[in-house]
C-alpha atoms as a PDB file:
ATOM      1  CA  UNK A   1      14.297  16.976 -50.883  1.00  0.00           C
ATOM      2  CA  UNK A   2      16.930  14.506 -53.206  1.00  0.00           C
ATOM      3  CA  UNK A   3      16.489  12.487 -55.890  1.00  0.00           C
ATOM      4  CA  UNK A   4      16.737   9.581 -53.698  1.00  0.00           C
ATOM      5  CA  UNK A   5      13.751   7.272 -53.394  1.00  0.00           C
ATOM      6  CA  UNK A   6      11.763   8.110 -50.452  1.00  0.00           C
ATOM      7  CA  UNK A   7      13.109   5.201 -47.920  1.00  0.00           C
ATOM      8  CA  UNK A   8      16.554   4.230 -48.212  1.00  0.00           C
ATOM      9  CA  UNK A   9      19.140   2.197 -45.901  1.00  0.00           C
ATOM     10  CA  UNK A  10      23.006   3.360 -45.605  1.00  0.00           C
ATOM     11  CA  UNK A  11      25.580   2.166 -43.937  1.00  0.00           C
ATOM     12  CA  UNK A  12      28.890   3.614 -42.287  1.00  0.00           C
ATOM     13  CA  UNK A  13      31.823   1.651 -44.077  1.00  0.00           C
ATOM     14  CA  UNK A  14      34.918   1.669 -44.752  1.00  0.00           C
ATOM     15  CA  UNK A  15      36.377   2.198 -40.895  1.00  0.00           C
ATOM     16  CA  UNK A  16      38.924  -0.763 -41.366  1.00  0.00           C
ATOM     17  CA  UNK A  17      42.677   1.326 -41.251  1.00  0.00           C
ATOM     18  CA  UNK A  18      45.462  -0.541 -43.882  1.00  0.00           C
ATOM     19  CA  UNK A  19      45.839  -4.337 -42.840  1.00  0.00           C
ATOM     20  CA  UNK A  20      43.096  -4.259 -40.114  1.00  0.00           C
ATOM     21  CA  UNK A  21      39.553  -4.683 -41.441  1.00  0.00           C
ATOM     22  CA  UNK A  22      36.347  -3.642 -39.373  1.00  0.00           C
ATOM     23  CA  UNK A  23      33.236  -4.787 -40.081  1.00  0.00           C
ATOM     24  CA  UNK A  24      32.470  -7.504 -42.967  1.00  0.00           C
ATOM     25  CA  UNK A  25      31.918  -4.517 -45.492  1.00  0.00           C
ATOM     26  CA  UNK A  26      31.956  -6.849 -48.895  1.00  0.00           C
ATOM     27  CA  UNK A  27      29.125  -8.727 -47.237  1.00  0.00           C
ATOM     28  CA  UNK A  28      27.289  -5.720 -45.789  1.00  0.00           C
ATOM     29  CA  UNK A  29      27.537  -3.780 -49.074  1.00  0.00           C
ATOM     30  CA  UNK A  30      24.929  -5.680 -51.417  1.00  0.00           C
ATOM     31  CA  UNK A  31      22.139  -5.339 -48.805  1.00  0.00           C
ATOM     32  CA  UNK A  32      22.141  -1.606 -48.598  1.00  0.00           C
ATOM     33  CA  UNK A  33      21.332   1.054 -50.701  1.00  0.00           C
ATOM     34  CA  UNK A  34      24.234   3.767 -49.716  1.00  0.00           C
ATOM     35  CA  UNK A  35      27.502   3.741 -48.119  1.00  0.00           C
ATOM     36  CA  UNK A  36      29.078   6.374 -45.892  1.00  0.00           C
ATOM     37  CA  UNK A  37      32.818   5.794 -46.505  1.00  0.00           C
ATOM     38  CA  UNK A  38      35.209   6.804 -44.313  1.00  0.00           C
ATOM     39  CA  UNK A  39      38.018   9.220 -45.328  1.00  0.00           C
ATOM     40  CA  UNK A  40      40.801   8.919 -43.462  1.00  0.00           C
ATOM     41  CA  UNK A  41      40.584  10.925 -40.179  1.00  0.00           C
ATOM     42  CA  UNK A  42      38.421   9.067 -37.742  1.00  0.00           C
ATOM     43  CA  UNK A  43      39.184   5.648 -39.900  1.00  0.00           C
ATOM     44  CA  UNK A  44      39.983   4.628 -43.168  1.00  0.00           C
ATOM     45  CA  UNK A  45      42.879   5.364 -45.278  1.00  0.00           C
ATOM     46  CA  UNK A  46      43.829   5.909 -49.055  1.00  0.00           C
ATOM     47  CA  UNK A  47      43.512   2.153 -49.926  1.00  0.00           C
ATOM     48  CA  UNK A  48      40.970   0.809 -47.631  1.00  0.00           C
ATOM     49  CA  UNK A  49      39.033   4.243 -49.173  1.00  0.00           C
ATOM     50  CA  UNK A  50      39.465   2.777 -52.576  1.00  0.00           C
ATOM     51  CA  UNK A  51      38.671  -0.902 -51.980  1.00  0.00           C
ATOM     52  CA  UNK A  52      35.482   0.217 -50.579  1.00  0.00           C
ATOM     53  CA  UNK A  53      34.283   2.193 -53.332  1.00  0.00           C
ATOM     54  CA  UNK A  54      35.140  -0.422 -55.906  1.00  0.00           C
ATOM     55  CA  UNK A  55      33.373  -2.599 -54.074  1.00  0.00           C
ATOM     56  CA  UNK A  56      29.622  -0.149 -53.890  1.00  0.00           C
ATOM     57  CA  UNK A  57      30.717   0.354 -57.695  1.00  0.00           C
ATOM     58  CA  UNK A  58      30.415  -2.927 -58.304  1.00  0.00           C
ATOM     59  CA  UNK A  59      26.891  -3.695 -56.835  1.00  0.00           C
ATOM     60  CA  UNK A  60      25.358  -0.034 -57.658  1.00  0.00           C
ATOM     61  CA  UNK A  61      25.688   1.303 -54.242  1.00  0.00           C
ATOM     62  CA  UNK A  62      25.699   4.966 -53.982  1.00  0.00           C
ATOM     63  CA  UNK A  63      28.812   6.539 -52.643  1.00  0.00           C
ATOM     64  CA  UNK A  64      28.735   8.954 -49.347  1.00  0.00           C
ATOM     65  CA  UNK A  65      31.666  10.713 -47.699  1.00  0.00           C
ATOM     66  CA  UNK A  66      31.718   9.832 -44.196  1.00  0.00           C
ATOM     67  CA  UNK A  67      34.372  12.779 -42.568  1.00  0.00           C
ATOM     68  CA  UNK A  68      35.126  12.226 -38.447  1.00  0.00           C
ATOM     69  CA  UNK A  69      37.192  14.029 -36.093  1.00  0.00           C
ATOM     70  CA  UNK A  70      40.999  13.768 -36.407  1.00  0.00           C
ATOM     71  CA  UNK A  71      40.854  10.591 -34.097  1.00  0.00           C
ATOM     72  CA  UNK A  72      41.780   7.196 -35.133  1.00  0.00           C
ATOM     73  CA  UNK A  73      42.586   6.023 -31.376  1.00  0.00           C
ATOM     74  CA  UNK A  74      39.086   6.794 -30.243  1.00  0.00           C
ATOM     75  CA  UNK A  75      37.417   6.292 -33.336  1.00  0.00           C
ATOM     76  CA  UNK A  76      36.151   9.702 -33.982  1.00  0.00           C
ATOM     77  CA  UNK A  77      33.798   9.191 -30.779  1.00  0.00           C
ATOM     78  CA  UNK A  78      35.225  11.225 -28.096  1.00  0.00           C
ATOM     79  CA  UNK A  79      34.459  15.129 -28.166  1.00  0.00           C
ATOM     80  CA  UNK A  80      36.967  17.394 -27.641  1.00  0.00           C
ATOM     81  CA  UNK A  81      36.970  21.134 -28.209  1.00  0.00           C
ATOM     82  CA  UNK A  82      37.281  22.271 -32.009  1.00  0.00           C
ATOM     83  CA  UNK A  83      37.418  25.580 -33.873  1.00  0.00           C
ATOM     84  CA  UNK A  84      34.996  26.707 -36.737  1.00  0.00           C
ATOM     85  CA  UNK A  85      38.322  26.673 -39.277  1.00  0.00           C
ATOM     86  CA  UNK A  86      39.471  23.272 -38.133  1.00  0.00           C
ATOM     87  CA  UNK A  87      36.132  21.531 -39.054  1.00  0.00           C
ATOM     88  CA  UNK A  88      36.176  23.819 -42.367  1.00  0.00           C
ATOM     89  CA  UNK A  89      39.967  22.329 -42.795  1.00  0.00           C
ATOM     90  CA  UNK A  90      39.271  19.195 -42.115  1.00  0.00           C
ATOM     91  CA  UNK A  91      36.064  18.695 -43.830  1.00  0.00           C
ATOM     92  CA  UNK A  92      37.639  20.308 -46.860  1.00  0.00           C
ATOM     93  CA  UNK A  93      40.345  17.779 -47.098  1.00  0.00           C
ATOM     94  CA  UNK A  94      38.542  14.615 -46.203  1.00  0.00           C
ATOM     95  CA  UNK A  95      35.655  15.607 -49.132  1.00  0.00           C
ATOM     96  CA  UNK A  96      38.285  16.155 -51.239  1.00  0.00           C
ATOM     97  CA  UNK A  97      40.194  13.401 -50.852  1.00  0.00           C
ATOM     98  CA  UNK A  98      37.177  10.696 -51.050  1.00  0.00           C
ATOM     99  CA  UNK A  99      35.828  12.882 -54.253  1.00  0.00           C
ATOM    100  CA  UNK A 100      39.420  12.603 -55.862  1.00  0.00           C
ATOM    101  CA  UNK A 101      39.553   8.819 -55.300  1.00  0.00           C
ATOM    102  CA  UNK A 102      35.799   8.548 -56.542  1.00  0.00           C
ATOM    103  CA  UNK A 103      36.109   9.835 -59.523  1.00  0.00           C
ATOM    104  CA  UNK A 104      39.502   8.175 -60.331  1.00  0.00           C
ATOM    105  CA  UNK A 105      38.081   5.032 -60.316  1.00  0.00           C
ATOM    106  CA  UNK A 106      34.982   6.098 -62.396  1.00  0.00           C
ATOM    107  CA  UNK A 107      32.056   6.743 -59.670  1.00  0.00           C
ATOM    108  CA  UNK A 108      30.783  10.069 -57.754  1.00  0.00           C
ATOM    109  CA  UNK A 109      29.815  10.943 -54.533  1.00  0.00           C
ATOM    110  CA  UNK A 110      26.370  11.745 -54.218  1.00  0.00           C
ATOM    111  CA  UNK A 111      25.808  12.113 -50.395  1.00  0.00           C
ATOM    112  CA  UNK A 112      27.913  13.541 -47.260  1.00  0.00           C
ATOM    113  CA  UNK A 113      27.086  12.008 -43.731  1.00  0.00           C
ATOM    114  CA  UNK A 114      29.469  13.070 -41.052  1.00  0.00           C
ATOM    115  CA  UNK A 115      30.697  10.644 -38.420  1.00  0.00           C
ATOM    116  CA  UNK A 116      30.359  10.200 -34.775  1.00  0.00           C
ATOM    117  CA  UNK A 117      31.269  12.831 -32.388  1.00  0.00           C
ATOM    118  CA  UNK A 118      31.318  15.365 -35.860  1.00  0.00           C
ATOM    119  CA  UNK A 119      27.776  14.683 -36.482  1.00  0.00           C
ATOM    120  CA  UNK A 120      27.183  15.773 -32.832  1.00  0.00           C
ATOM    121  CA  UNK A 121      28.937  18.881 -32.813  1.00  0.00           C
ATOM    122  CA  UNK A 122      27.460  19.668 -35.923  1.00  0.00           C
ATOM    123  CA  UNK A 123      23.936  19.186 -34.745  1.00  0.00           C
ATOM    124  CA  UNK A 124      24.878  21.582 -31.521  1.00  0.00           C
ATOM    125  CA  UNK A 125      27.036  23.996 -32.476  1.00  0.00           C
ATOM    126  CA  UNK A 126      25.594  26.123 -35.335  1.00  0.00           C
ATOM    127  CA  UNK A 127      28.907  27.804 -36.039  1.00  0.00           C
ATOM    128  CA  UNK A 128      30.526  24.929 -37.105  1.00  0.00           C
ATOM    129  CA  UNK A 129      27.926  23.329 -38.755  1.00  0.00           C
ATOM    130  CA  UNK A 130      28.277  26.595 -40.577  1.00  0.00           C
ATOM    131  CA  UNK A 131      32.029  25.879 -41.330  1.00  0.00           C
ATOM    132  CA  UNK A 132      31.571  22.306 -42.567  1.00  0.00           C
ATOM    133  CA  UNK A 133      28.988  23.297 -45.148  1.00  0.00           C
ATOM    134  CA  UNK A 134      31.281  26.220 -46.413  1.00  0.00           C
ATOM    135  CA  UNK A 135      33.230  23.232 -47.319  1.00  0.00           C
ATOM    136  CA  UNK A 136      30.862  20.851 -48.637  1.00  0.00           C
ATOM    137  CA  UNK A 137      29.612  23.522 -51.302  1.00  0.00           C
ATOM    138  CA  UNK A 138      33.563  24.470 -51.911  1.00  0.00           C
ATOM    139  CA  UNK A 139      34.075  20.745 -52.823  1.00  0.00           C
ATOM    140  CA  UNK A 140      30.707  19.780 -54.206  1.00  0.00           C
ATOM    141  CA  UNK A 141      28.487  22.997 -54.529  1.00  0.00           C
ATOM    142  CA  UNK A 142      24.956  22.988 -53.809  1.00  0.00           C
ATOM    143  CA  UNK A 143      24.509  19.903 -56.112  1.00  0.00           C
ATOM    144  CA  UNK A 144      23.946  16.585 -53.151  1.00  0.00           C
ATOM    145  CA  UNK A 145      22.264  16.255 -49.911  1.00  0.00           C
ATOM    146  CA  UNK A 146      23.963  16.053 -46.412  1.00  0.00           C
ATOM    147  CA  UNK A 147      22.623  13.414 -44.166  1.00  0.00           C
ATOM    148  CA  UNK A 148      21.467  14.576 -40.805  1.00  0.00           C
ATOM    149  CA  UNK A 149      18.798  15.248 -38.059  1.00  0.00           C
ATOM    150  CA  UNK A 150      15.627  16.626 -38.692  1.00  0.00           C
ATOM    151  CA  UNK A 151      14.701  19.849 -37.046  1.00  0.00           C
ATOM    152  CA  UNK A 152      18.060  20.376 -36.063  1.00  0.00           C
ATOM    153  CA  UNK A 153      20.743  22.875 -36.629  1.00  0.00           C
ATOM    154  CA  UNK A 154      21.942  20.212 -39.436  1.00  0.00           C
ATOM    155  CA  UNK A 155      18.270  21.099 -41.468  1.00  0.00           C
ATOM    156  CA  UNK A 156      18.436  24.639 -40.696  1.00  0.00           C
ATOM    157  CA  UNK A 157      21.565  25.344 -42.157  1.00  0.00           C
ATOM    158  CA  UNK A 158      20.964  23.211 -45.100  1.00  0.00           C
ATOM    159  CA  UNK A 159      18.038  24.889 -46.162  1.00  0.00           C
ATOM    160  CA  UNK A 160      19.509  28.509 -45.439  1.00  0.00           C
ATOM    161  CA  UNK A 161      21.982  27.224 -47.865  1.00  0.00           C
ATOM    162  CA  UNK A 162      20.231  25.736 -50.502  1.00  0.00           C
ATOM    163  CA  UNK A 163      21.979  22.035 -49.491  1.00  0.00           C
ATOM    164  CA  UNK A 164      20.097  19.620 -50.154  1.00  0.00           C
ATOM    165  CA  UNK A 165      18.850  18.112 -46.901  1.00  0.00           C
ATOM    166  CA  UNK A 166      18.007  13.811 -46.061  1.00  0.00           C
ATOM    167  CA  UNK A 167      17.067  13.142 -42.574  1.00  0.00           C
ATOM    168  CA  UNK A 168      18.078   9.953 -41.323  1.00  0.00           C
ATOM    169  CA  UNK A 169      16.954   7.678 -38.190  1.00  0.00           C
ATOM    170  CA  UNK A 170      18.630   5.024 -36.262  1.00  0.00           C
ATOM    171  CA  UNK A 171      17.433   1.576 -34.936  1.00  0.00           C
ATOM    172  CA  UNK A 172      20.736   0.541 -33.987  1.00  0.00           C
ATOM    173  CA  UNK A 173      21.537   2.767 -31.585  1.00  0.00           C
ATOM    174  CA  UNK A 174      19.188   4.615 -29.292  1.00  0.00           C
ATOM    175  CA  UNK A 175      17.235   7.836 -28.432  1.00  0.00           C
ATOM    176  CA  UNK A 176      16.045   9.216 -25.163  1.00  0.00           C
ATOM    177  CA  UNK A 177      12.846   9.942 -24.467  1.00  0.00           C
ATOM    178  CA  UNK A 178      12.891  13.368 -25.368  1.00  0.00           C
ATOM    179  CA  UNK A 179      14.160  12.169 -28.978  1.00  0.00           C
ATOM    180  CA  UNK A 180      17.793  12.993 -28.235  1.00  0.00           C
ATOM    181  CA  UNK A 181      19.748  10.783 -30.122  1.00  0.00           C
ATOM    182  CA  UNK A 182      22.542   8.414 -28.406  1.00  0.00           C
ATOM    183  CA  UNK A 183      25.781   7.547 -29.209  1.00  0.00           C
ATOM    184  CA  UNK A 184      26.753   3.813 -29.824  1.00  0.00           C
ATOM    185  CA  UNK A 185      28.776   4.013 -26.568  1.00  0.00           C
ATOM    186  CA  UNK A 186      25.844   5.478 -24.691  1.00  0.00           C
ATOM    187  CA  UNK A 187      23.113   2.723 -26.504  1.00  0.00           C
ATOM    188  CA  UNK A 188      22.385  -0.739 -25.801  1.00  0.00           C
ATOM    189  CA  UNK A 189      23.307  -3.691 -28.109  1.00  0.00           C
ATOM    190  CA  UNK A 190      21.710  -3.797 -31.484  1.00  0.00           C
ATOM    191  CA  UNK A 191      20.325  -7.289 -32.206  1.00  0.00           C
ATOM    192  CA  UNK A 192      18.673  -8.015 -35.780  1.00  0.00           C
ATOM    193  CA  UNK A 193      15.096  -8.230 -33.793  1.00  0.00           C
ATOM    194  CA  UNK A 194      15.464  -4.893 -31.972  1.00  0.00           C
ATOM    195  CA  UNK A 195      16.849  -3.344 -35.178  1.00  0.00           C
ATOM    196  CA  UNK A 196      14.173  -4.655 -37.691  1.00  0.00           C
ATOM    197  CA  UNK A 197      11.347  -4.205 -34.992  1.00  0.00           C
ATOM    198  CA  UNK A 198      12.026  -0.386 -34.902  1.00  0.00           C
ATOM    199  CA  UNK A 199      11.797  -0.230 -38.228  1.00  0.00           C
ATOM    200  CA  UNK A 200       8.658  -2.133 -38.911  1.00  0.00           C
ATOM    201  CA  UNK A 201       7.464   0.458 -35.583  1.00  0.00           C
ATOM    202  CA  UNK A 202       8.526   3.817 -37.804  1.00  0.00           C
ATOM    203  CA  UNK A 203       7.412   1.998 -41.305  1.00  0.00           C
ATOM    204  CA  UNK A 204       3.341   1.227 -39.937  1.00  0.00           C
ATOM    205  CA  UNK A 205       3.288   3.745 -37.185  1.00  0.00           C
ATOM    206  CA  UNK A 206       5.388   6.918 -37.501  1.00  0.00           C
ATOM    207  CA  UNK A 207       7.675   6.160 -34.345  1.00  0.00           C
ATOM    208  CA  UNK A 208      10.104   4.292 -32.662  1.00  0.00           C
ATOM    209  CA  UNK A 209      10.771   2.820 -29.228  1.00  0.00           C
ATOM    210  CA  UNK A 210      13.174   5.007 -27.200  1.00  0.00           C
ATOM    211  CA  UNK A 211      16.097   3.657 -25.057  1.00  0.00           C
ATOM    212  CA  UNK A 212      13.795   2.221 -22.213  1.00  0.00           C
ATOM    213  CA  UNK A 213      11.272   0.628 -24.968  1.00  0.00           C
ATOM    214  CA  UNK A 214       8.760   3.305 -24.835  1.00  0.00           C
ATOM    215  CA  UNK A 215       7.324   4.632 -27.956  1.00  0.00           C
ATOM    216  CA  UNK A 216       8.743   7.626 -29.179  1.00  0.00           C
ATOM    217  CA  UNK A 217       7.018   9.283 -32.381  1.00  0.00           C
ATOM    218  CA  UNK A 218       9.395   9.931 -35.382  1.00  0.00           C
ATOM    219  CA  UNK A 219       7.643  12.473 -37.431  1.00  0.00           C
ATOM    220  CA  UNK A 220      10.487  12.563 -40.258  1.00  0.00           C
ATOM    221  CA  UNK A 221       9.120   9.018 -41.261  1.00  0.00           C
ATOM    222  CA  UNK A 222       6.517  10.685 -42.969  1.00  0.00           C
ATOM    223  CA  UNK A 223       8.323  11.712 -46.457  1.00  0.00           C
ATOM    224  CA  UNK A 224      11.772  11.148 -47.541  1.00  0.00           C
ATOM    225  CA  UNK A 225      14.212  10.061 -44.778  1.00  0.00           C
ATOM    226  CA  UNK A 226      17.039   7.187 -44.880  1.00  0.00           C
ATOM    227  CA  UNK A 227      17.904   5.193 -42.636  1.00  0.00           C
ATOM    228  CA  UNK A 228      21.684   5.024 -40.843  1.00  0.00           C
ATOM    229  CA  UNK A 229      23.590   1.380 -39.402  1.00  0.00           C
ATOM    230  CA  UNK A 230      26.932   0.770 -38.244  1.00  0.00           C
ATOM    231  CA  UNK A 231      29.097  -1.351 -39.517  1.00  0.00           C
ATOM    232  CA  UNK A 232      31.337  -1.867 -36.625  1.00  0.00           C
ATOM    233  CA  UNK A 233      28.352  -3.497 -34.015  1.00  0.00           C
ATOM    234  CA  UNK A 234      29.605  -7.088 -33.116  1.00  0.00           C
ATOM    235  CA  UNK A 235      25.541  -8.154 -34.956  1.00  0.00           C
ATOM    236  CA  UNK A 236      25.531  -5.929 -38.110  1.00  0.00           C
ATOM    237  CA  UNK A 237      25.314  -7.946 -40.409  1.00  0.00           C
ATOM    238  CA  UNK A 238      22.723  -9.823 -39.186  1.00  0.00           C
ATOM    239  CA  UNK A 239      20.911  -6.822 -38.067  1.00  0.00           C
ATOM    240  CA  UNK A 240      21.196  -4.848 -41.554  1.00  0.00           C
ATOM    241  CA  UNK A 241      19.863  -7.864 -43.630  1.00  0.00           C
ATOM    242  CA  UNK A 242      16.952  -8.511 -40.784  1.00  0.00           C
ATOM    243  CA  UNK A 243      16.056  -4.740 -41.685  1.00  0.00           C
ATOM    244  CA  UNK A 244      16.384  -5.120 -45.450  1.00  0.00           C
ATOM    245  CA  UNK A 245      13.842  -7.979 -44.799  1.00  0.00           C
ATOM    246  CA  UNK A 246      11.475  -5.298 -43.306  1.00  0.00           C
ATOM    247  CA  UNK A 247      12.235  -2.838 -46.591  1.00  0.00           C
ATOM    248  CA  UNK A 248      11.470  -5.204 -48.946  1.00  0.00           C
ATOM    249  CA  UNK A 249       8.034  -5.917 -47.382  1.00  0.00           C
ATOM    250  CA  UNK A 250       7.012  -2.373 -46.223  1.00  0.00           C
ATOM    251  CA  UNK A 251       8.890   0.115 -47.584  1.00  0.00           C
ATOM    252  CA  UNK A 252       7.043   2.247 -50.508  1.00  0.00           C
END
């Protein structure tokens, strides 16, 4: 359990890479709560990094590092094979470097939520799971949560830990119908109606409608959890205020 309030909405940000923007972060930014920031590997770079958290400064957004694979040409969303001391190394240096440009410009990072084909690796390989959080407590100790799937390897090792743990669900990309979740390559298109509708789904009923539109129950809706969009979909802004919409009505 976090400090956070019980429901909250975050966003992956911060993907643009030096002149080339993705995703209309200034506009996305004042309708959610959080913002995963990218840190250079996957996307993002030193300025880009620093815009972005200026720009969740200024509208009291908290600050998450968002750390991908060491792949900007496929966007940190291919897998490839990766030792336990290259996820410590590069988890190490992409914390650190998002924590160093944080606190420069007066804010702190209160949240880790890794990115893409990371986050899947992490939730299937406990070993380096293992390695990333041996450098999220080097960097930030045992002091803010990681952002991840319940009752998976990413809440297991949390807890063994002492890591705070936040699970999150999706309603812009999709989950089979054994709860698996789906990549955005694997999903279908987000639109604001499908996005808010899930949400309004897990808000009054405690699930979700899998990837062919059957319910799916989502027990983690029950206490604390937060809720993950992409910036990057062709609709999100439209679907991230559509769900706000739903927050602001339901969410307690």
């Amino acid at each position: 359990m976090s400090n956070l309030p019980r429901v909250t909405l975050n966003v992956d940000c911060g993907e643009g890479y030096y002149r080339w923007d993705l995703g209309p972060d200034a506009e996305i930014i004042p309708h959610v709560d959080l913002v995963n920031i990218a840190c250079g590997f996957h996307a993002g770079d030193h300025q880009t990094m620093l815009r972005t958290v200026r720009e969740a400064i200024k509208h009291n957004v908290g600050i998450g590092a968002h750390p991908g694979l060491d792949d900007i040409k496929g966007f940190g969303r291919r897998k490839f094979d990766i030792t336990t001391d290259e996820v410590y190394s590069l988890a190490l240096y992409q914390l650190g470097a998002l924590k160093a440009i944080t606190e420069g410009d007066g804010g702190k990072v209160g949240h880790v939520k890794p990115h893409g084909m990371l986050y899947f690796i992490l939730r299937d390989n406990e070993d380096c799971m293992r390695a990333f959080m041996r450098a999220q407590t080097a960097v930030f100790k045992t002091s803010i949560p990681f952002f991840g799937l319940g009752g998976t390897v990413h809440e297991k090792v949390c807890k063994e830990l002492g890591v705070p743990f936040v699970p999150e669900v999706f309603c812009d990309i999709d989950y089979t119908s054994g709860g698996t979740l789906l990549g955005v390559p694997q999903s279908n298109p987000a639109t604001p109606e499908s996005a808010a509708g899930k949400i309004r789904q897990m808000l009054t009923s405690q699930e979700t409608f899998d990837i062919d539109g059957n319910a799916l129950p989502m027990p983690v809706t029950t206490g604390q959890f937060t809720i993950c969009m992409h910036s990057d979909l062709k609709t999100a802004l439209d679907n991230i205020k559509a769900v706000r919409v739903v927050l602001n009505e339901l969410a307690k």
